[in-house]
N, C-alpha and C. Protein backbone atom coordinates (compact mmCIF):
# COMPACT_ATOMS: atom_id res chain seq x y z
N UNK A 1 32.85 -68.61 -98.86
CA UNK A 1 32.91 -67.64 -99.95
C UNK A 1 32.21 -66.37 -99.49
N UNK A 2 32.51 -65.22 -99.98
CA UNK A 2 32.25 -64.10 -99.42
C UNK A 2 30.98 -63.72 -100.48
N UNK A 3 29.93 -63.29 -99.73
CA UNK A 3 28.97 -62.45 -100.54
C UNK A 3 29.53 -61.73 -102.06
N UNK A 4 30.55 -60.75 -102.20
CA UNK A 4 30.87 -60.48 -102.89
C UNK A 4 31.32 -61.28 -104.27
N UNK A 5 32.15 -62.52 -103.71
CA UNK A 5 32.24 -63.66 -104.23
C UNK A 5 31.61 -64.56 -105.41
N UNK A 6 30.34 -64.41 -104.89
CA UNK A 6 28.94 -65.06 -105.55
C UNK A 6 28.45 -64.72 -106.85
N UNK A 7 28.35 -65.56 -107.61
CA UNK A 7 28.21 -65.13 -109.34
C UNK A 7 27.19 -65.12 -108.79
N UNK A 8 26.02 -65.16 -108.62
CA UNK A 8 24.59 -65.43 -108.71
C UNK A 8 23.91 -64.04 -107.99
N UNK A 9 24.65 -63.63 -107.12
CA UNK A 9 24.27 -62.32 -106.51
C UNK A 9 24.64 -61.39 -107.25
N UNK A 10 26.12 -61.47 -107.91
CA UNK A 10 26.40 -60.35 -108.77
C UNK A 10 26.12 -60.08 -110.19
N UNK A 11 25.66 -61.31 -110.75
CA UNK A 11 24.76 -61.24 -112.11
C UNK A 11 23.69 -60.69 -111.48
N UNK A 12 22.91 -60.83 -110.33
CA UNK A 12 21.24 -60.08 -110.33
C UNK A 12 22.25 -58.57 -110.25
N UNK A 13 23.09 -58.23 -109.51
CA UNK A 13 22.78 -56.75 -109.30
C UNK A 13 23.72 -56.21 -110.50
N UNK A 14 24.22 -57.08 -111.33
CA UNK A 14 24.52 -56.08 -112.70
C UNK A 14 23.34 -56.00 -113.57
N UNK A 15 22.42 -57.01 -113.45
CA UNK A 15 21.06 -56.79 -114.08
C UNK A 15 20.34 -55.68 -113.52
N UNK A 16 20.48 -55.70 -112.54
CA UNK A 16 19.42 -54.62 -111.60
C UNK A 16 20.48 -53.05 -112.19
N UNK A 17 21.51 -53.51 -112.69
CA UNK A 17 22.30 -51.82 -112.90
C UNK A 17 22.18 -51.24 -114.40
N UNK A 18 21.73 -52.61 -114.89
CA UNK A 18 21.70 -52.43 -116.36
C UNK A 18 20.12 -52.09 -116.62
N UNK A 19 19.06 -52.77 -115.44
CA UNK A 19 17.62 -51.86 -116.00
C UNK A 19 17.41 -50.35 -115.40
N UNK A 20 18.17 -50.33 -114.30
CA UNK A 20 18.15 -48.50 -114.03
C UNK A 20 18.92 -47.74 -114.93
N UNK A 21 19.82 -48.28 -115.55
CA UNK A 21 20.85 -47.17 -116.43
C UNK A 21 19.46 -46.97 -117.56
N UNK A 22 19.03 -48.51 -118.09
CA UNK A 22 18.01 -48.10 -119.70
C UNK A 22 17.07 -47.44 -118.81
N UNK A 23 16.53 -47.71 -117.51
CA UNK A 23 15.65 -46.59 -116.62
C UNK A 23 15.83 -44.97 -117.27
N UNK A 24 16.89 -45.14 -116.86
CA UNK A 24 17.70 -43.15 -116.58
C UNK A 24 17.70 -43.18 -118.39
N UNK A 25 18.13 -43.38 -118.84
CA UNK A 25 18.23 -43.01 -120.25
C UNK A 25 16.64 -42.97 -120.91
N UNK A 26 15.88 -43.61 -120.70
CA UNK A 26 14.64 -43.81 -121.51
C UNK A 26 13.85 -42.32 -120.71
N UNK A 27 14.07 -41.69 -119.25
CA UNK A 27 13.84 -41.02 -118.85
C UNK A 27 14.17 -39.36 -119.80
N UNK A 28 15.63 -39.93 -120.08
CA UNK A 28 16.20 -38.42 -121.04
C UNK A 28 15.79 -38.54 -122.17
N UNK A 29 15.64 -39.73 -122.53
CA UNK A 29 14.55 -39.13 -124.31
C UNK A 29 13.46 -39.21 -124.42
N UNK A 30 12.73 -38.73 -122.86
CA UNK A 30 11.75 -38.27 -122.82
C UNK A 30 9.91 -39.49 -123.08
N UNK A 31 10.59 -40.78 -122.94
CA UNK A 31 9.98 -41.66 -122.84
C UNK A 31 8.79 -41.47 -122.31
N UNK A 32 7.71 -42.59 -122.47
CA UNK A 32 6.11 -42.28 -122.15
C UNK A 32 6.59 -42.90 -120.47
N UNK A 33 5.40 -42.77 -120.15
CA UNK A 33 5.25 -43.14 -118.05
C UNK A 33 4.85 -44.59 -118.13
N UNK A 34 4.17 -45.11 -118.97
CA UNK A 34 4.07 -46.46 -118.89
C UNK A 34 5.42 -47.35 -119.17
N UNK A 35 5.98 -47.20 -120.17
CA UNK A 35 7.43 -47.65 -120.45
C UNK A 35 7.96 -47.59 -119.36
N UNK A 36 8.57 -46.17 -118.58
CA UNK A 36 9.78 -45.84 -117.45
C UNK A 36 9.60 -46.80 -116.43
N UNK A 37 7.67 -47.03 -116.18
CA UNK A 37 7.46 -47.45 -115.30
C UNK A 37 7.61 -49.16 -114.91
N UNK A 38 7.11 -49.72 -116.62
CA UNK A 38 7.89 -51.04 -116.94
C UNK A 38 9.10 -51.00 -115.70
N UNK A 39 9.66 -50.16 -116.54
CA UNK A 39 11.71 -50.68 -116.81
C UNK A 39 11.72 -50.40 -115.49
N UNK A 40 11.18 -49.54 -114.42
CA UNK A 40 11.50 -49.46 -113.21
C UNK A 40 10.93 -50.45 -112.37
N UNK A 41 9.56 -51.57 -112.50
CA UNK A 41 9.63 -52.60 -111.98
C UNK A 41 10.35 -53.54 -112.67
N UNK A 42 11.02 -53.55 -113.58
CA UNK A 42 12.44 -54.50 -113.42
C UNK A 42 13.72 -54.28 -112.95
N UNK A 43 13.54 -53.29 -112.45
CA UNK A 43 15.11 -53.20 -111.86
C UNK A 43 13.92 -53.22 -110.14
N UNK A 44 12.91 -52.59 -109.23
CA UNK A 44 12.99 -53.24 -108.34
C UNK A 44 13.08 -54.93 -108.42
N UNK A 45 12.17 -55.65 -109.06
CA UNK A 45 12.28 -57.22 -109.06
C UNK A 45 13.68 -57.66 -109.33
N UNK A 46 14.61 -57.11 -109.81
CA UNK A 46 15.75 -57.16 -110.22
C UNK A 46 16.69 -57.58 -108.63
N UNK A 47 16.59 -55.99 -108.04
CA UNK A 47 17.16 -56.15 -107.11
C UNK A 47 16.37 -56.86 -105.70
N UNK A 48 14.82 -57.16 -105.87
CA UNK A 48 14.38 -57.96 -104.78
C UNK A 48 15.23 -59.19 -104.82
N UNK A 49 15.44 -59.94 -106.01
CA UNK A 49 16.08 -61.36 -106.14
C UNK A 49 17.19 -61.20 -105.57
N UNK A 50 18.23 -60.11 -106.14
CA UNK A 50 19.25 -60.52 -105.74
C UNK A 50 19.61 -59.64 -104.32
N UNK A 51 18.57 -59.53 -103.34
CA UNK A 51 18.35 -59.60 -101.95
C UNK A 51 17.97 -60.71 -101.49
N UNK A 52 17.00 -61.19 -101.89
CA UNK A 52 17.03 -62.76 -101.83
C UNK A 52 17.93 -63.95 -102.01
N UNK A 53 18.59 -63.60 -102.80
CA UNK A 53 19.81 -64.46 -102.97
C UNK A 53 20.99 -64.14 -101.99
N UNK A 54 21.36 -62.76 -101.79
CA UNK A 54 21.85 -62.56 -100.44
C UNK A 54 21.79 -62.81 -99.27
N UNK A 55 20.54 -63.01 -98.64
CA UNK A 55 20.27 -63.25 -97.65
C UNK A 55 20.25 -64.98 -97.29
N UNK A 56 19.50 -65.72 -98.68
CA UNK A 56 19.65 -66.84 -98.48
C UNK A 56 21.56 -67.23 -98.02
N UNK A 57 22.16 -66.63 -99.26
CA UNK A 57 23.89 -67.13 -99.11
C UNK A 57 24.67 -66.72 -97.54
N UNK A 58 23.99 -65.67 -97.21
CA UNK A 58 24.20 -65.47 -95.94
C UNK A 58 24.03 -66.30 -94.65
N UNK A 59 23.00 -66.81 -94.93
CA UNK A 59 22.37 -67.81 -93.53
C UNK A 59 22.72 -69.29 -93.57
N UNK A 60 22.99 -69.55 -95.21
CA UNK A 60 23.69 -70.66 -96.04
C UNK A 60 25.23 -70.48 -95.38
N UNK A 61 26.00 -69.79 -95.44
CA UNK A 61 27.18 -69.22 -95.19
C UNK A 61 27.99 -69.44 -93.69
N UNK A 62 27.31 -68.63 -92.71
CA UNK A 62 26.75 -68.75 -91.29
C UNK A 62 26.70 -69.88 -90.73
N UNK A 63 25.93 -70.92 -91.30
CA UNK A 63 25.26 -72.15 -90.95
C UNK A 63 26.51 -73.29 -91.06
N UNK A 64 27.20 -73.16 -92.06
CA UNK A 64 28.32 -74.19 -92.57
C UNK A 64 29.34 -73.45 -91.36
N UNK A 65 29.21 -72.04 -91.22
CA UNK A 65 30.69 -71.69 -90.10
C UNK A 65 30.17 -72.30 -89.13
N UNK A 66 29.31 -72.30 -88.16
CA UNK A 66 28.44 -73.17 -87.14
C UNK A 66 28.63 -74.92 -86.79
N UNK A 67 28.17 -75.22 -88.47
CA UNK A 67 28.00 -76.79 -88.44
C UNK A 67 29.12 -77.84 -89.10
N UNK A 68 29.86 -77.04 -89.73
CA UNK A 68 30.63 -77.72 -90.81
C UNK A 68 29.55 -77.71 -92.20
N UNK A 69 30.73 -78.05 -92.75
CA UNK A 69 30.00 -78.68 -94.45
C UNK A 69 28.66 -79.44 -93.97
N UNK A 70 27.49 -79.08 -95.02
CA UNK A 70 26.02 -79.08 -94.41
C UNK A 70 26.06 -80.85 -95.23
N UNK A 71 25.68 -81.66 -95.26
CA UNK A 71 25.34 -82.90 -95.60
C UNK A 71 24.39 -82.75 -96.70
N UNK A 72 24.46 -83.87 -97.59
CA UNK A 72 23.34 -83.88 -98.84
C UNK A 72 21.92 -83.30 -98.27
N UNK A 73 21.15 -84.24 -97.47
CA UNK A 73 19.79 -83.60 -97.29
C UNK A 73 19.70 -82.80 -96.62
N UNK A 74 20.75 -81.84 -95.90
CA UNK A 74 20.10 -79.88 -95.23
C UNK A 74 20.37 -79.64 -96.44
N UNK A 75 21.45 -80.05 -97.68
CA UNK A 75 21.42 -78.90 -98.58
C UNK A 75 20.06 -79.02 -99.10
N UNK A 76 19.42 -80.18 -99.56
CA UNK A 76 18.32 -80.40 -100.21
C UNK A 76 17.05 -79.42 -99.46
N UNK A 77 16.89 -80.07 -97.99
CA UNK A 77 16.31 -79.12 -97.01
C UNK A 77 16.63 -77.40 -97.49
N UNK A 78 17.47 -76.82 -97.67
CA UNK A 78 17.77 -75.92 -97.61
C UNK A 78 17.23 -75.02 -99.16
N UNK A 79 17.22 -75.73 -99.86
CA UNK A 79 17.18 -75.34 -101.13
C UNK A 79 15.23 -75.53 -101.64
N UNK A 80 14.84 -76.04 -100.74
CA UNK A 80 13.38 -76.04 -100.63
C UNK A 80 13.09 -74.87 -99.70
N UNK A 81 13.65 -74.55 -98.64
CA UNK A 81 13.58 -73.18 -98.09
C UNK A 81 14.04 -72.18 -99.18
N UNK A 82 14.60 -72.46 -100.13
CA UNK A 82 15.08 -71.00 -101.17
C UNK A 82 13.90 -70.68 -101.93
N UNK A 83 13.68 -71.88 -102.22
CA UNK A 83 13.02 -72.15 -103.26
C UNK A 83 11.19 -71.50 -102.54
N UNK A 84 10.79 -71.51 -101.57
CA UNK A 84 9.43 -70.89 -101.20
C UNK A 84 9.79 -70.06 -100.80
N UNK A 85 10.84 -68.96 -100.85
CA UNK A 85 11.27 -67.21 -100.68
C UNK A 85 10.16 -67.06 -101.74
N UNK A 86 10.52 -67.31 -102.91
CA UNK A 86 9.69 -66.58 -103.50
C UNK A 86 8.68 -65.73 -103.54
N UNK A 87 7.82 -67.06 -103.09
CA UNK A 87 6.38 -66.08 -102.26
C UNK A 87 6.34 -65.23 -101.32
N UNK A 88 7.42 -65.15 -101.13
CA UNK A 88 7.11 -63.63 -99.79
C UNK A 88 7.04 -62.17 -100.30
């Protein structure tokens, strides 16, 4: 499946499009700096995830062209590697 493909990547970056648009708008009616600044760390965290989720589907992706279909425990393996992105 192609990056593009991916509900999970493209729900984060319509989220990430939908907190910069209320970004840009809360900007034109002249909104306070604490608010803008909110709404603008949710659209970066927005789009950190769904870089994260990219990159994971990518190497996820890659790996199956390489190995074939990955077996129950790399996916499991694999999804414990997703799963401690977080913290970076």
């Amino acid at each position: 499946m192609s990056h593009a493909q991916d509900p999970e990547i493209m729900n984060r970056l319509r989220r990430a499009h939908g907190h910069l648009g209320a970004t840009l708008r809360m900007l034109e009616e002249g909104r306070d700096a604490l608010t803008i600044a909110q709404q603008l760390q949710a659209v970066l965290k927005a789009l950190d995830k769904a870089k994260t989720e990219l990159v994971l589907h990518h190497i996820e992706h890659h790996l199956e062209e390489v190995t074939g279909p990955l077996p129950k425990e790399a996916r499991e393996r694999m999804a414990s590697i997703a799963e401690i992105t977080k913290y970076l």
